[in-house]
N, C-alpha and C. Protein backbone atom coordinates (compact mmCIF):
# COMPACT_ATOMS: atom_id res chain seq x y z
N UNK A 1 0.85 -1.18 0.00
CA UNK A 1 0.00 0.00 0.00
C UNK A 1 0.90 1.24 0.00
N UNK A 2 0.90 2.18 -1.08
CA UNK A 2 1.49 3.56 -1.10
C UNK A 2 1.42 4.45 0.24
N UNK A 3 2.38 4.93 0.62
CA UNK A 3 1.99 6.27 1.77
C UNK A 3 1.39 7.12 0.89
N UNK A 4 0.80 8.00 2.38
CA UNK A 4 -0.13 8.81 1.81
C UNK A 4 0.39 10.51 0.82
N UNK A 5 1.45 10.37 1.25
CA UNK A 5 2.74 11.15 0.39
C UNK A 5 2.32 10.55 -1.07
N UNK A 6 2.98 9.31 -1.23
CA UNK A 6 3.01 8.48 -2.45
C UNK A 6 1.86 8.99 -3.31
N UNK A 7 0.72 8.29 -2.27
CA UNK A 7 -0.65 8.75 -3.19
C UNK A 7 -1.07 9.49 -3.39
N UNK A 8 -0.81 10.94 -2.72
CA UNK A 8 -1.32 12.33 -3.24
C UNK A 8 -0.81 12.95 -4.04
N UNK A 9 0.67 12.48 -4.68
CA UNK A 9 1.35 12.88 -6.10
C UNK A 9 1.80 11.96 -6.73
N UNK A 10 1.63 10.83 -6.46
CA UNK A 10 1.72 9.83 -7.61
C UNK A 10 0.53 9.95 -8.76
N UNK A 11 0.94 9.86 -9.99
CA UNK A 11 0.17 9.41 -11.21
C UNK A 11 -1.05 8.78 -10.78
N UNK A 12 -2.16 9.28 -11.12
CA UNK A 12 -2.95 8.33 -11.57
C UNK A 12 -3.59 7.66 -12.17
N UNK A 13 -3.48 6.59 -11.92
CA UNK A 13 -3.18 5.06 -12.52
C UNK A 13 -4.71 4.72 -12.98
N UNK A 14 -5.69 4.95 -12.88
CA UNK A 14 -7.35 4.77 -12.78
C UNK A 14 -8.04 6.00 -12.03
N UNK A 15 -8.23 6.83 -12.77
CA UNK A 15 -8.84 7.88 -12.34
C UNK A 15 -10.35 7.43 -12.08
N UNK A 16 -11.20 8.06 -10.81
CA UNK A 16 -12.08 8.06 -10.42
C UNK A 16 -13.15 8.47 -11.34
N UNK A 17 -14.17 8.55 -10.65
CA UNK A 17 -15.60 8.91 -11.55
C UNK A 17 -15.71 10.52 -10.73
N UNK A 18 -15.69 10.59 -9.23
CA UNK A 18 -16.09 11.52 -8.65
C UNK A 18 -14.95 11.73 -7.55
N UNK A 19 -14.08 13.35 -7.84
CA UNK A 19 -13.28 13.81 -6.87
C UNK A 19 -13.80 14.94 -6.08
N UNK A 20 -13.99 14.81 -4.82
CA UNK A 20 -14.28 16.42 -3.71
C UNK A 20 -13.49 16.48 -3.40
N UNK A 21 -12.87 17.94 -3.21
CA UNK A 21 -11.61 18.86 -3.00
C UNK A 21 -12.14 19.68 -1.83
N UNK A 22 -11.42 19.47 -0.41
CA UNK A 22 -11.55 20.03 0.50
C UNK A 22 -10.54 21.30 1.14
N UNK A 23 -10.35 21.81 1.40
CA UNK A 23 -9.28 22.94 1.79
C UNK A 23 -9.87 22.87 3.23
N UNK A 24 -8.39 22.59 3.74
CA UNK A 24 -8.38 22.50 5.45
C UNK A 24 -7.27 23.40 6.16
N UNK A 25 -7.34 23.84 6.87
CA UNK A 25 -6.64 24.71 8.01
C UNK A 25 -7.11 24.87 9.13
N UNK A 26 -6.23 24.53 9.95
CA UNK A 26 -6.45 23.83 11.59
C UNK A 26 -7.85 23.16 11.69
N UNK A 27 -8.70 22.28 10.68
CA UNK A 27 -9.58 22.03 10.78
C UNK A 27 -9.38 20.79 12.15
N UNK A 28 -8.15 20.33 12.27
CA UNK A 28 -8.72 18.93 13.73
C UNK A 28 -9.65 18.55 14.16
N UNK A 29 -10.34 19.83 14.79
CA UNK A 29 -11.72 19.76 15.31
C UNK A 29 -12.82 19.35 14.56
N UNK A 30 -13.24 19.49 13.69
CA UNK A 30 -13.75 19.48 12.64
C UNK A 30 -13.92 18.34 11.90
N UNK A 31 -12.84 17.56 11.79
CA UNK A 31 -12.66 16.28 10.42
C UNK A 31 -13.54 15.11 10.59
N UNK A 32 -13.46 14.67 11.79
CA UNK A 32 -14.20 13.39 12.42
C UNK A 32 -15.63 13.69 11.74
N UNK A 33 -16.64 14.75 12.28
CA UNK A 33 -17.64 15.14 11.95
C UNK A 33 -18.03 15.60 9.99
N UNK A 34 -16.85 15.82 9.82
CA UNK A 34 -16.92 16.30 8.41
C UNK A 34 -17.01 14.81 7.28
N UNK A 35 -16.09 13.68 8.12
CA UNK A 35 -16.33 12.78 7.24
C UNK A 35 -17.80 11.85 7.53
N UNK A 36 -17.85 12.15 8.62
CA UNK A 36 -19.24 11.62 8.95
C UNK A 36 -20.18 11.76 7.90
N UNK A 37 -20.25 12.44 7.53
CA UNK A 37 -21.30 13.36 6.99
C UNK A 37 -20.80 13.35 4.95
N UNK A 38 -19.83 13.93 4.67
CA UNK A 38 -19.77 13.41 3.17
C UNK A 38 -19.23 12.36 2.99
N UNK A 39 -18.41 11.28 3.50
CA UNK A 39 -18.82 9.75 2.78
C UNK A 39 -19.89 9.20 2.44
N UNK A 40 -21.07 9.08 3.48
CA UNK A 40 -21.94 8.24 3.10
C UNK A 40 -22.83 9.22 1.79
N UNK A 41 -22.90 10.54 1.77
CA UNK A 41 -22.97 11.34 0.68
C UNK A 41 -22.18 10.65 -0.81
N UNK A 42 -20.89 10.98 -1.07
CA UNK A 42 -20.13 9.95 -2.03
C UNK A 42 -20.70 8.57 -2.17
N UNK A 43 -20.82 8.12 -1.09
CA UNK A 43 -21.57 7.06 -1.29
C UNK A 43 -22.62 6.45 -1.70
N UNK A 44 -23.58 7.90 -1.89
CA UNK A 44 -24.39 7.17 -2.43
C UNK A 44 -24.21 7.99 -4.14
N UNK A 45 -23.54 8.48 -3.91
CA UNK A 45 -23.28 9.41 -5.38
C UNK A 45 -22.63 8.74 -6.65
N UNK A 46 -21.87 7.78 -5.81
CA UNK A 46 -21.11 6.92 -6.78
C UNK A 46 -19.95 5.85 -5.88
N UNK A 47 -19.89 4.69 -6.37
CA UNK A 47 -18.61 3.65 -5.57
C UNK A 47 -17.51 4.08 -5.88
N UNK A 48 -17.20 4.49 -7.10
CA UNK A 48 -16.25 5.49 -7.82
C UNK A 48 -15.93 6.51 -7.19
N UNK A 49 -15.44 6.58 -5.84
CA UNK A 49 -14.99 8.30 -5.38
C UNK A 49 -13.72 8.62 -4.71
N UNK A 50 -13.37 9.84 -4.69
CA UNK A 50 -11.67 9.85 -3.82
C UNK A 50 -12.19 11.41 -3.14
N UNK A 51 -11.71 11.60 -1.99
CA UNK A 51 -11.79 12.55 -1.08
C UNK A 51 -10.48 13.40 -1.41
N UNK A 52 -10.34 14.44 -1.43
CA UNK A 52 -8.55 14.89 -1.32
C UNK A 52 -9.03 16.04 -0.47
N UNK A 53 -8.21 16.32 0.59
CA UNK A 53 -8.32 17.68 1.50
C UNK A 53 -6.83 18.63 1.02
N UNK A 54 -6.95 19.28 1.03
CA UNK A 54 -5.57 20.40 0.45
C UNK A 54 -5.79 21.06 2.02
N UNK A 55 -4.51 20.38 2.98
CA UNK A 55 -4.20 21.02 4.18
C UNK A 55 -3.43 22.13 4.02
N UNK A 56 -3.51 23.26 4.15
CA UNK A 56 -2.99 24.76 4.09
C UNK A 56 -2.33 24.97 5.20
N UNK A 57 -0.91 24.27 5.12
CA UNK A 57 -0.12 24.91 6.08
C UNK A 57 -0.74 25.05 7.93
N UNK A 58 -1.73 23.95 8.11
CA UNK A 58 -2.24 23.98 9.45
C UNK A 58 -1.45 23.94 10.64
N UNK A 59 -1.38 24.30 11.82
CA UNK A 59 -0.50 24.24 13.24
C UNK A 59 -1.22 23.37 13.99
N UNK A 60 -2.59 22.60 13.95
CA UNK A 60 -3.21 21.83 14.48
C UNK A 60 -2.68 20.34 13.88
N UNK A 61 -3.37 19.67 14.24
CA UNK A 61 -3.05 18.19 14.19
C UNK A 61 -3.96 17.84 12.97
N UNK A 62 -4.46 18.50 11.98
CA UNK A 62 -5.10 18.55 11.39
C UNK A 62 -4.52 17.40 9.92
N UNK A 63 -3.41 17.72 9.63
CA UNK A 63 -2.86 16.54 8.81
C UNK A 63 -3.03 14.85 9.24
N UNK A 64 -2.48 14.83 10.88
CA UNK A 64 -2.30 14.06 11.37
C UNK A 64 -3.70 12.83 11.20
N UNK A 65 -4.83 13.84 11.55
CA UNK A 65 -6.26 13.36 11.53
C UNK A 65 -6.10 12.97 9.77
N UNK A 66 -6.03 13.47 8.95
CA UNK A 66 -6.31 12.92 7.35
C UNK A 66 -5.87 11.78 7.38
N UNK A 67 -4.41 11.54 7.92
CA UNK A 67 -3.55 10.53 7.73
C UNK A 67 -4.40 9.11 8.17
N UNK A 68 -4.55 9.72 9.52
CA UNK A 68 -5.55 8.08 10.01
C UNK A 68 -6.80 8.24 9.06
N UNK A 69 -7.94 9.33 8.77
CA UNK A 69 -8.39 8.75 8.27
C UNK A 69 -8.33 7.99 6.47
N UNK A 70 -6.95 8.02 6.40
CA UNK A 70 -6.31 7.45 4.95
C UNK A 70 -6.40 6.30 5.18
N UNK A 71 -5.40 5.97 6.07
CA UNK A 71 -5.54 4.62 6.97
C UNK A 71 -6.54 3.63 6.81
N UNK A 72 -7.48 4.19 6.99
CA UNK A 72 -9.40 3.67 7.33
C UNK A 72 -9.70 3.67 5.49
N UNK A 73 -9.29 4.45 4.83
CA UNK A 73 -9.99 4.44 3.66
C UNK A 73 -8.74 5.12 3.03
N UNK A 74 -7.84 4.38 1.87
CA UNK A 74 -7.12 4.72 1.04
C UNK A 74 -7.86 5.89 -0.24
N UNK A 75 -9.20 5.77 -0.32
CA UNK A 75 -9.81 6.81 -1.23
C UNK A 75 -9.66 8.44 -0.59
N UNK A 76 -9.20 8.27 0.55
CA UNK A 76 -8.83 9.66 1.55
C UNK A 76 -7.42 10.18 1.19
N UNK A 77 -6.99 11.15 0.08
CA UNK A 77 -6.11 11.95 0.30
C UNK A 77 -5.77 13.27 0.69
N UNK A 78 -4.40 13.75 0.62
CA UNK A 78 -4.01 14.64 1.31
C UNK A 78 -3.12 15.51 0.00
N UNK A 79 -3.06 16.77 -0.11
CA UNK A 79 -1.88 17.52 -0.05
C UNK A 79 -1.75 18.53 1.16
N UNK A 80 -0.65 18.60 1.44
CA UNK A 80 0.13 19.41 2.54
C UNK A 80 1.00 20.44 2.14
N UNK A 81 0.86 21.94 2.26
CA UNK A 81 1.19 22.90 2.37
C UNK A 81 2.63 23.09 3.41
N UNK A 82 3.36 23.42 3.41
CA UNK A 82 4.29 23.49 4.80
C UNK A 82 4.01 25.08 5.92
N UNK A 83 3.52 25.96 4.55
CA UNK A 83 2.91 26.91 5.29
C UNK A 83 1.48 27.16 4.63
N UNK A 84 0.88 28.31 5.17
CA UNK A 84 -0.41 28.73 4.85
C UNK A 84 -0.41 29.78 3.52
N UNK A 85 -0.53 29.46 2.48
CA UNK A 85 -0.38 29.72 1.36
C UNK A 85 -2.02 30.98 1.17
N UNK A 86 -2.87 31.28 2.14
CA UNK A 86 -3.84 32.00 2.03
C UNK A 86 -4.74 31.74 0.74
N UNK A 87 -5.23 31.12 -0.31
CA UNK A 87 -5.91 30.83 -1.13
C UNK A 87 -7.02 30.76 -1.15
N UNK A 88 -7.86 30.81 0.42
CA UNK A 88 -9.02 30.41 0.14
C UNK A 88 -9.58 32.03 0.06
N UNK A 89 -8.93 32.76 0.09
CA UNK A 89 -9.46 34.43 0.46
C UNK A 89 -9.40 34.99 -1.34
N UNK A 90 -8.93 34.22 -2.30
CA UNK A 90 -7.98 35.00 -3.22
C UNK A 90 -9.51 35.36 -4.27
N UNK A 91 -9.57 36.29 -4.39
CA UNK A 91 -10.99 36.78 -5.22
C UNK A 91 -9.92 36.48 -7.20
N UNK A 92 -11.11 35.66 -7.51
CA UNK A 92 -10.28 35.06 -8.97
C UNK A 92 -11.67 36.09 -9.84
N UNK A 93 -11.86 36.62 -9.88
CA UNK A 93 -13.42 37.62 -10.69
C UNK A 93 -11.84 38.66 -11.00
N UNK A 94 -12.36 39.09 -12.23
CA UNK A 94 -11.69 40.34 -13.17
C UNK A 94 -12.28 41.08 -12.96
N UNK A 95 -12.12 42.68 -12.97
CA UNK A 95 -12.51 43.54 -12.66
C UNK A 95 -12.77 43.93 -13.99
C-alpha cells in the first residue's frame, strides 16, 4: 500500500468517476464530523470516489487526523502545504 505522500502525487493510474476537493486549516476539530457526513454522501453518489483535503499549512493536528483517516480508507487523500499559502481568500473575478 502507497503512503499517503506516495498517493497524493503519484500518477494516476485509474482515475475516479467523482473527486471532492476540501481545503483545510487547523480544521482537527472538525474532520471526524466532516467525514461523517460526506462519505456516506459519495456514497451514495457513486462507488467510484476519492476525497482529497488540500491542508494549508495547518498548526493543528489537522494533517495528522487525514492521515488516520487514509488509513481507514485509502480513497482519503491529502496535499500538505508546509505553510499557509492564504488561497481560500484570493478573489479570482476580473474587474
Amino acid at each position: 500500500m502507497p503512503s499517503l505522500a506516495q498517493s497524493a502525487i503519484s500518477p494516476i493510474e485509474n482515475p475516479c468517476e467523482l473527486s471532492l476537493v476540501i481545503p483545510a486549516f487547523n480544521e482537527a476539530g472538525n474532520l471526524e464530523a466532516l467525514l461523517k457526513r460526506v462519505i456516506p454522501l459519495l456514497e451514495r453518489l457513486s462507488k467510484d470516489w476519492e476525497l482529497i483535503f488540500i491542508d494549508d499549512g495547518s498548526s493543528d493536528e489537522t494533517f495528522a487526523h487525514i492521515v488516520a483517516a487514509h488509513v481507514k480508507d485509502a480513497r482519503i487523500r491529502c496535499v500538505s502545504f508546509s505553510r499557509n499559502f492564504r488561497q481560500r481568500n484570493r478573489d479570482c473575478r476580473r474587474s
